[in-house]
Protein backbone atom coordinates (compact mmCIF):
# COMPACT_ATOMS: atom_id res chain seq x y z
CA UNK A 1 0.00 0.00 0.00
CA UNK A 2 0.90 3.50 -0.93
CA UNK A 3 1.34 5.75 1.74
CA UNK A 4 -0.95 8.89 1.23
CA UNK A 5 0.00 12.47 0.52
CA UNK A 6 -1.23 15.57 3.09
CA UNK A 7 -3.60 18.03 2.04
CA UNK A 8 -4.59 21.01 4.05
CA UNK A 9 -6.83 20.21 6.72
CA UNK A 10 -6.21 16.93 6.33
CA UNK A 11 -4.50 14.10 9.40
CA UNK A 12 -2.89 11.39 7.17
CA UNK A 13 -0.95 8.07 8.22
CA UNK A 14 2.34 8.66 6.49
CA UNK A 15 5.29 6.97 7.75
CA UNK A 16 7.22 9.06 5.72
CA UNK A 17 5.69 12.14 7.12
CA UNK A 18 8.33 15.35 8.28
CA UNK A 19 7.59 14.92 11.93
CA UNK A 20 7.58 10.83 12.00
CA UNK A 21 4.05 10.89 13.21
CA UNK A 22 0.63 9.66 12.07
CA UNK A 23 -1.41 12.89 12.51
CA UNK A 24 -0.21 16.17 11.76
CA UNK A 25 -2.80 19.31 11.22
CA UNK A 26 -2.11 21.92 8.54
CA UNK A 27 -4.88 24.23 9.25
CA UNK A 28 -3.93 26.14 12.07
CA UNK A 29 -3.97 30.01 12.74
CA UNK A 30 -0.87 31.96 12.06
CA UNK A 31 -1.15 34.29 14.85
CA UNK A 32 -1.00 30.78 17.25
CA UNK A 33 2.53 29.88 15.67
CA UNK A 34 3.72 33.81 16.23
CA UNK A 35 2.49 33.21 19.93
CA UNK A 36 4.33 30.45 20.27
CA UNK A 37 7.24 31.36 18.69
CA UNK A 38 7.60 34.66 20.85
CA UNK A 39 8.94 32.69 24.05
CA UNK A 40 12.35 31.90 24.11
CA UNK A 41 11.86 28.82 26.19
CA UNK A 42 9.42 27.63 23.71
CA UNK A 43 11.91 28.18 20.47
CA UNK A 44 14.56 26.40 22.86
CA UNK A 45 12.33 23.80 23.09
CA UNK A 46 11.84 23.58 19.31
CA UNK A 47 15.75 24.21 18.91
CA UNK A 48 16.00 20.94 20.90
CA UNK A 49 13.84 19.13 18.99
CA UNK A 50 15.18 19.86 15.82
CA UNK A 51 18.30 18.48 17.20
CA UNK A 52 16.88 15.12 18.89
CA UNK A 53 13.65 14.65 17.80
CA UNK A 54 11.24 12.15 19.49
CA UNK A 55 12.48 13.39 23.31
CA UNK A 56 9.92 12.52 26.39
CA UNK A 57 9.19 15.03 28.88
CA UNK A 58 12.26 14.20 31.35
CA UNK A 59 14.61 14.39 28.33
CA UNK A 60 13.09 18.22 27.58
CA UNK A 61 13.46 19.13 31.10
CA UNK A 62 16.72 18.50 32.30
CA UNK A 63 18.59 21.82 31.37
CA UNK A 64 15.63 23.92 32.26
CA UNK A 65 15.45 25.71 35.73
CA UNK A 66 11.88 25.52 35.82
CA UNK A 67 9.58 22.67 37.07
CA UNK A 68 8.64 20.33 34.80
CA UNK A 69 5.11 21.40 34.98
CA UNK A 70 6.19 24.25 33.45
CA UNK A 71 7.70 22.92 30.57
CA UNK A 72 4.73 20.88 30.32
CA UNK A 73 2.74 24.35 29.63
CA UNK A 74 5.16 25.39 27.15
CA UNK A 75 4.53 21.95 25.32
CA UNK A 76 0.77 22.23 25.23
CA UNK A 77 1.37 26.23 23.76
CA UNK A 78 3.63 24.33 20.90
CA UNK A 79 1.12 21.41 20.21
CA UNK A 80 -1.84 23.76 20.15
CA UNK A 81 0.27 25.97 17.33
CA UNK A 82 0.89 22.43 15.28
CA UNK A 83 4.87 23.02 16.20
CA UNK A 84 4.89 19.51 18.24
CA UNK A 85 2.76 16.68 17.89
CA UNK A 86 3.44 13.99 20.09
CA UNK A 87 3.13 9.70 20.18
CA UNK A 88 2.70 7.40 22.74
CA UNK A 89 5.11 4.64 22.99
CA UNK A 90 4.28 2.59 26.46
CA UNK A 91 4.12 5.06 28.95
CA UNK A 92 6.05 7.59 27.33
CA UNK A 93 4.86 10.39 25.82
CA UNK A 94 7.14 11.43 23.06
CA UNK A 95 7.57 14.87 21.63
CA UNK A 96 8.02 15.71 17.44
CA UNK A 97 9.35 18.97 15.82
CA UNK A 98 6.39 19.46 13.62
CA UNK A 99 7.91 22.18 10.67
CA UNK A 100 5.13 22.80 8.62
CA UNK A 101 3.40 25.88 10.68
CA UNK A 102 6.42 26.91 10.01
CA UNK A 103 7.35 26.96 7.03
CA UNK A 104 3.60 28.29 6.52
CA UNK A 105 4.77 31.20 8.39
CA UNK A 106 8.04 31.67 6.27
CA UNK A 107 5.87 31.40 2.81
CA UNK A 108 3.19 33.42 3.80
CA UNK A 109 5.43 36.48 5.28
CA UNK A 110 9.48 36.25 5.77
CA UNK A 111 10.00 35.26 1.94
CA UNK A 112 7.32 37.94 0.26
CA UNK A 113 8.90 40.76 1.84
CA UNK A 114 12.82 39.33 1.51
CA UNK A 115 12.36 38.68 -1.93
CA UNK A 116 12.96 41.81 -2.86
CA UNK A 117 15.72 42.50 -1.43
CA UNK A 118 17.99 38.97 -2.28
CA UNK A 119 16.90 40.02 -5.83
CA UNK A 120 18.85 43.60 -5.51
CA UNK A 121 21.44 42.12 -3.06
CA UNK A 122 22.16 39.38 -5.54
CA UNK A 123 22.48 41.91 -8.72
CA UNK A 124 24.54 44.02 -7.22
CA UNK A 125 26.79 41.09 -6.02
CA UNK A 126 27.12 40.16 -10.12
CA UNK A 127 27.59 43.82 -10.55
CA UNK A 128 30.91 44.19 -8.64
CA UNK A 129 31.58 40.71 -9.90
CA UNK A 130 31.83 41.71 -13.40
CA UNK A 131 33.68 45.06 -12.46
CA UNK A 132 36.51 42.74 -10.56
CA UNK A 133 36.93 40.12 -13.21
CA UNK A 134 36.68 43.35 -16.04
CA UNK A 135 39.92 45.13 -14.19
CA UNK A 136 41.74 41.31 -13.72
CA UNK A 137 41.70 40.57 -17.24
């Protein structure tokens, strides 16, 4: 069997999936991933799991000086923004770097407004290029 492709709005069993977990959501508000995103502790968090993905709650808590209730909070602020979904294996509960909000985020504003800019940084890079190689030769 084939595994199935997401669509937006759409949980899908894909064991090939970018967060290695059966249901991911796609439709989720944009101003929930900026509120998530504006905590340091919360983009550590996602720092962390980008690094080691598939960590339990004890292996997210350990360098943190706050309780582990409190990390806890800042867990259930990333899964309600998509950022983290999480499994259950046993009695573990194990945390996944979902990207997609993000990336939604980086479509939707970063790159439309940067676009610009690469595109004059870049020609005036080939600009003084050309001058350099002009004077070498």
């Amino acid at each position: 069997m084939r595994p199935q492709r997401a669509v937006a709005g759409d949980a899908v069993a894909d064991p090939q999936s970018l967060t290695c977990d059966y249901i991911v959501t796609y439709s989720l508000s944009v101003d929930e991933v900026f509120r998530a995103l504006a905590d340091p502790t919360r983009r550590d968090l996602l720092d962390r799991l980008f690094c080691q993905d598939g960590q339990t709650l004890q292996e997210l808590t350990v360098p943190y000086s706050i309780s582990r209730f409190g990390v806890m909070k800042h867990l259930s602020v990333l899964e309600a923004a998509g950022l983290v979904v999480t499994r259950r294996r046993g009695r573990e509960k194990l945390h996944f770097l979902n990207p997609v909000p993000i990336r939604l985020v980086h479509d939707r504003w970063v790159h439309k407004f940067a676009e610009p800019w690469v595109a004059v940084l870049s020609e005036i890079k080939q600009r003084l290029e050309s001058r350099s190689t002009i004077r070498v030769a």
